[in-house]
Protein backbone atom coordinates (compact mmCIF):
# COMPACT_ATOMS: atom_id res chain seq x y z
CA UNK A 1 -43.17 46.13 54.42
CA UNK A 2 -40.97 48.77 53.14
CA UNK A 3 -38.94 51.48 54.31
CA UNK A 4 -38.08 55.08 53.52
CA UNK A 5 -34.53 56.06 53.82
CA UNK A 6 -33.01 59.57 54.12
CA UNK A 7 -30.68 61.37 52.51
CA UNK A 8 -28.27 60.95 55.53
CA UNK A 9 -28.45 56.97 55.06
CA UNK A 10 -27.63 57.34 51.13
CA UNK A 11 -24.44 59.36 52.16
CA UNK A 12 -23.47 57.52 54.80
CA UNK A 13 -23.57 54.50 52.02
CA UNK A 14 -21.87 56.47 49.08
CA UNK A 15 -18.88 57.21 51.62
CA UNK A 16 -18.52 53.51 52.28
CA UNK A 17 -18.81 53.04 48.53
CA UNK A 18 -16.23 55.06 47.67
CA UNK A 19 -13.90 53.74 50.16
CA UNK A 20 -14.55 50.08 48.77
CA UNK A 21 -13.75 51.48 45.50
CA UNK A 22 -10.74 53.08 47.02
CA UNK A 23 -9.25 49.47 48.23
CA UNK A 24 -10.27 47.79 45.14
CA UNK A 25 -8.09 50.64 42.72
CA UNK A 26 -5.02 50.42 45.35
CA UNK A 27 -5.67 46.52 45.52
CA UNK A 28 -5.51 46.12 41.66
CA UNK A 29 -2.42 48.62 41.83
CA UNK A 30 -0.29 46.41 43.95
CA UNK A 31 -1.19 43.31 41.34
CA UNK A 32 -0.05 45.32 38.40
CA UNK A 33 3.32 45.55 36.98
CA UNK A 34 3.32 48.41 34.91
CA UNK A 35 4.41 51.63 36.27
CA UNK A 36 1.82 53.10 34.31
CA UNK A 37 -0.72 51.55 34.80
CA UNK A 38 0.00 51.54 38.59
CA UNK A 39 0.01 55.17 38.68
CA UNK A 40 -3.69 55.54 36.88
CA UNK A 41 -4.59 52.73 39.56
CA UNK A 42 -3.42 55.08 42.29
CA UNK A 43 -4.97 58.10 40.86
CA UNK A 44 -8.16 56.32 40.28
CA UNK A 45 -7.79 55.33 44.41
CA UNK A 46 -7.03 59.14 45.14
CA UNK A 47 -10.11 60.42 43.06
CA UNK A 48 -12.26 57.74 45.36
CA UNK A 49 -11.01 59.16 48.22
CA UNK A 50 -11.53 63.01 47.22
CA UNK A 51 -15.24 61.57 46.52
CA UNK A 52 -15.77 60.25 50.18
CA UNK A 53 -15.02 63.42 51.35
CA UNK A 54 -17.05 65.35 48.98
CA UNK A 55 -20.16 63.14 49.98
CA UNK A 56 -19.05 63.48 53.77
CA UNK A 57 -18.67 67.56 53.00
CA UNK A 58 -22.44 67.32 51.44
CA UNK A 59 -23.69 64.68 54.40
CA UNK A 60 -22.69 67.54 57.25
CA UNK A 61 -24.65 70.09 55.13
CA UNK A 62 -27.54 68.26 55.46
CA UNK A 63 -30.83 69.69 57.54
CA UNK A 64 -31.84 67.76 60.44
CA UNK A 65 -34.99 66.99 58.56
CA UNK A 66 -33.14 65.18 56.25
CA UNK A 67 -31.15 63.38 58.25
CA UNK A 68 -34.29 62.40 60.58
CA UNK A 69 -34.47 58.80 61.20
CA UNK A 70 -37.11 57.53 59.68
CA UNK A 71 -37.63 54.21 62.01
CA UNK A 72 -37.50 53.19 65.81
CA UNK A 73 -33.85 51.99 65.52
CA UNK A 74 -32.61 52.35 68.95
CA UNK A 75 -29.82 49.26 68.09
CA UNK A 76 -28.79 51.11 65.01
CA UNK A 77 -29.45 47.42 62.99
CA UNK A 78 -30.65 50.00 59.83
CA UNK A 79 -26.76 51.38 59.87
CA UNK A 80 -25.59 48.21 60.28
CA UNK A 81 -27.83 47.11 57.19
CA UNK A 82 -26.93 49.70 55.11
CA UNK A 83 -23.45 49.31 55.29
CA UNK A 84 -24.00 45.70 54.36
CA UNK A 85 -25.51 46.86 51.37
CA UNK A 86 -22.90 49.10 50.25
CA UNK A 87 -19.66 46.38 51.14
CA UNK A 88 -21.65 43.54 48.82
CA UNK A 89 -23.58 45.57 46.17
CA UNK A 90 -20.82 47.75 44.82
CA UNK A 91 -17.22 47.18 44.59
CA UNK A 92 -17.82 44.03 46.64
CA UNK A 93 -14.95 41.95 47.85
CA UNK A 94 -13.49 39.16 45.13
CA UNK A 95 -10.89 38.11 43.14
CA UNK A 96 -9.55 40.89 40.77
CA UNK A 97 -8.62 39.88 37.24
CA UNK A 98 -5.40 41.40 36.83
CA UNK A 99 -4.86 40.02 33.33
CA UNK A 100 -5.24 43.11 31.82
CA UNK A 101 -5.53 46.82 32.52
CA UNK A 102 -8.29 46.68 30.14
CA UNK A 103 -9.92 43.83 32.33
CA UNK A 104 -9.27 45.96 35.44
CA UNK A 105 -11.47 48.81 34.18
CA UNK A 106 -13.75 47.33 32.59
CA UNK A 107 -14.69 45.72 36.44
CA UNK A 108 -14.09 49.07 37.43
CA UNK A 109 -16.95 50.06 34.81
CA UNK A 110 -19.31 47.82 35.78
CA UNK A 111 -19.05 48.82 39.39
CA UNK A 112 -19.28 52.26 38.82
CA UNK A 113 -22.87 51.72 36.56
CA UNK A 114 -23.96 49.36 39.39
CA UNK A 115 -23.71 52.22 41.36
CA UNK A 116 -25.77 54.36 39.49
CA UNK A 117 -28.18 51.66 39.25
CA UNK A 118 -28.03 50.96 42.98
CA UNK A 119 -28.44 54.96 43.51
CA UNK A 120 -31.29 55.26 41.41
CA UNK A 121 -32.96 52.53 43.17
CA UNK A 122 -32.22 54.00 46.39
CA UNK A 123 -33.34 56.90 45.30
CA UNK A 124 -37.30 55.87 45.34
CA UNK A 125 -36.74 55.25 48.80
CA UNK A 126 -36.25 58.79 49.91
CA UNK A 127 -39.29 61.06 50.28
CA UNK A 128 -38.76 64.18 48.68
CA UNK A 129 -39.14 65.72 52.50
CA UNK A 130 -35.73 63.79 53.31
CA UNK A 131 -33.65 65.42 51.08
CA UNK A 132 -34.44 62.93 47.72
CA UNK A 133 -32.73 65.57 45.51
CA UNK A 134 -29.62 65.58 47.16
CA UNK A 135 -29.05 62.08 45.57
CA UNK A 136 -28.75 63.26 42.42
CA UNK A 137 -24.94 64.73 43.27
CA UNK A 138 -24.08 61.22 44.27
CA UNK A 139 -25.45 59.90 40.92
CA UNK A 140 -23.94 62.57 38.84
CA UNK A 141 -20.40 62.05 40.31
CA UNK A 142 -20.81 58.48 39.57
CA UNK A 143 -21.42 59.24 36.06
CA UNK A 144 -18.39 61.41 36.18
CA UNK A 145 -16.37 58.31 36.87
CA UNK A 146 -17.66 56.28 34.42
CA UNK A 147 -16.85 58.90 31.88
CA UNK A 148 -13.13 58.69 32.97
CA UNK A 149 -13.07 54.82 32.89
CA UNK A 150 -14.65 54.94 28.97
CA UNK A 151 -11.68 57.55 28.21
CA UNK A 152 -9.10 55.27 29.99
CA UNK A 153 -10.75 51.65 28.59
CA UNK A 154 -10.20 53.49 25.12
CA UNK A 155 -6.29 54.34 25.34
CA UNK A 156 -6.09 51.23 26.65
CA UNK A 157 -7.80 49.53 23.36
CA UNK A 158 -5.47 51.65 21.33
């Protein structure tokens, strides 16, 4: 049995997303001893959080056809599922290597293109009638990120 989702679900999941990446950058930050390498932390953490209000921004723009629920949830279990998702799929609690800057962004890296993958799988999951496009920001910003963490990875291998 399978269910659709709406674009209000997906946001509601990329907020939660970004805030888990937003405790994993200030997390790694308070592990790190370099000053430097503190402050990209931090500014990695503040870019997260500019993100989960750009995808709450986009969520309240929404039309009430795509934020229609799409199942009989009167316990709100789907919400409760969803957020599940988002806390263990992407940026999932664990140990942080903090061996390394390098180490910390590569993590950071793979979390981001989990993401995307995550997204994209999502994103066949959303009728076209429940705002399917709209996922597309989310997966573009995403792929904004990961550009940043290649530039960063790169200084670092320098």
């Amino acid at each position: 049995m399978s269910y659709d989702f709406n674009a209000d679900d997906i946001f509601e999941m990329a907020e939660q997303i970004e805030r888990n990446g937003a405790k994993f950058y200030r997390t790694a930050a308070e592990k790190v001893a370099d000053t430097s390498a503190k402050e990209l932390l931090i500014g990695l953490a503040v870019m997260e959080d500019e993100h989960e209000k750009t995808f709450a921004s986009l969520r309240a723009e929404l039309s009430e056809k795509e934020k229609a629920a799409t199942v009989f949830d009167p316990e709100g279990e789907s919400t409760l599922y969803l957020r599940s998702l988002a806390d263990t799929r992407v940026f999932f609690e664990k140990e942080i290597d903090i061996s390394s800057m390098k180490d910390i962004l590569k993590a950071a890296e793979k979390k981001k293109k989990d993401a995307i993958v995550f997204y994209l799988g999502m994103k066949d999951l959303v009728p076209d009638k429940l705002g399917k496009d709209k996922l597309e920001i989310i997966i573009k910003e995403e792929m904004g990120h990961i550009r940043i963490l290649s530039k960063e990875l790169i200084a670092f291998n320098k």
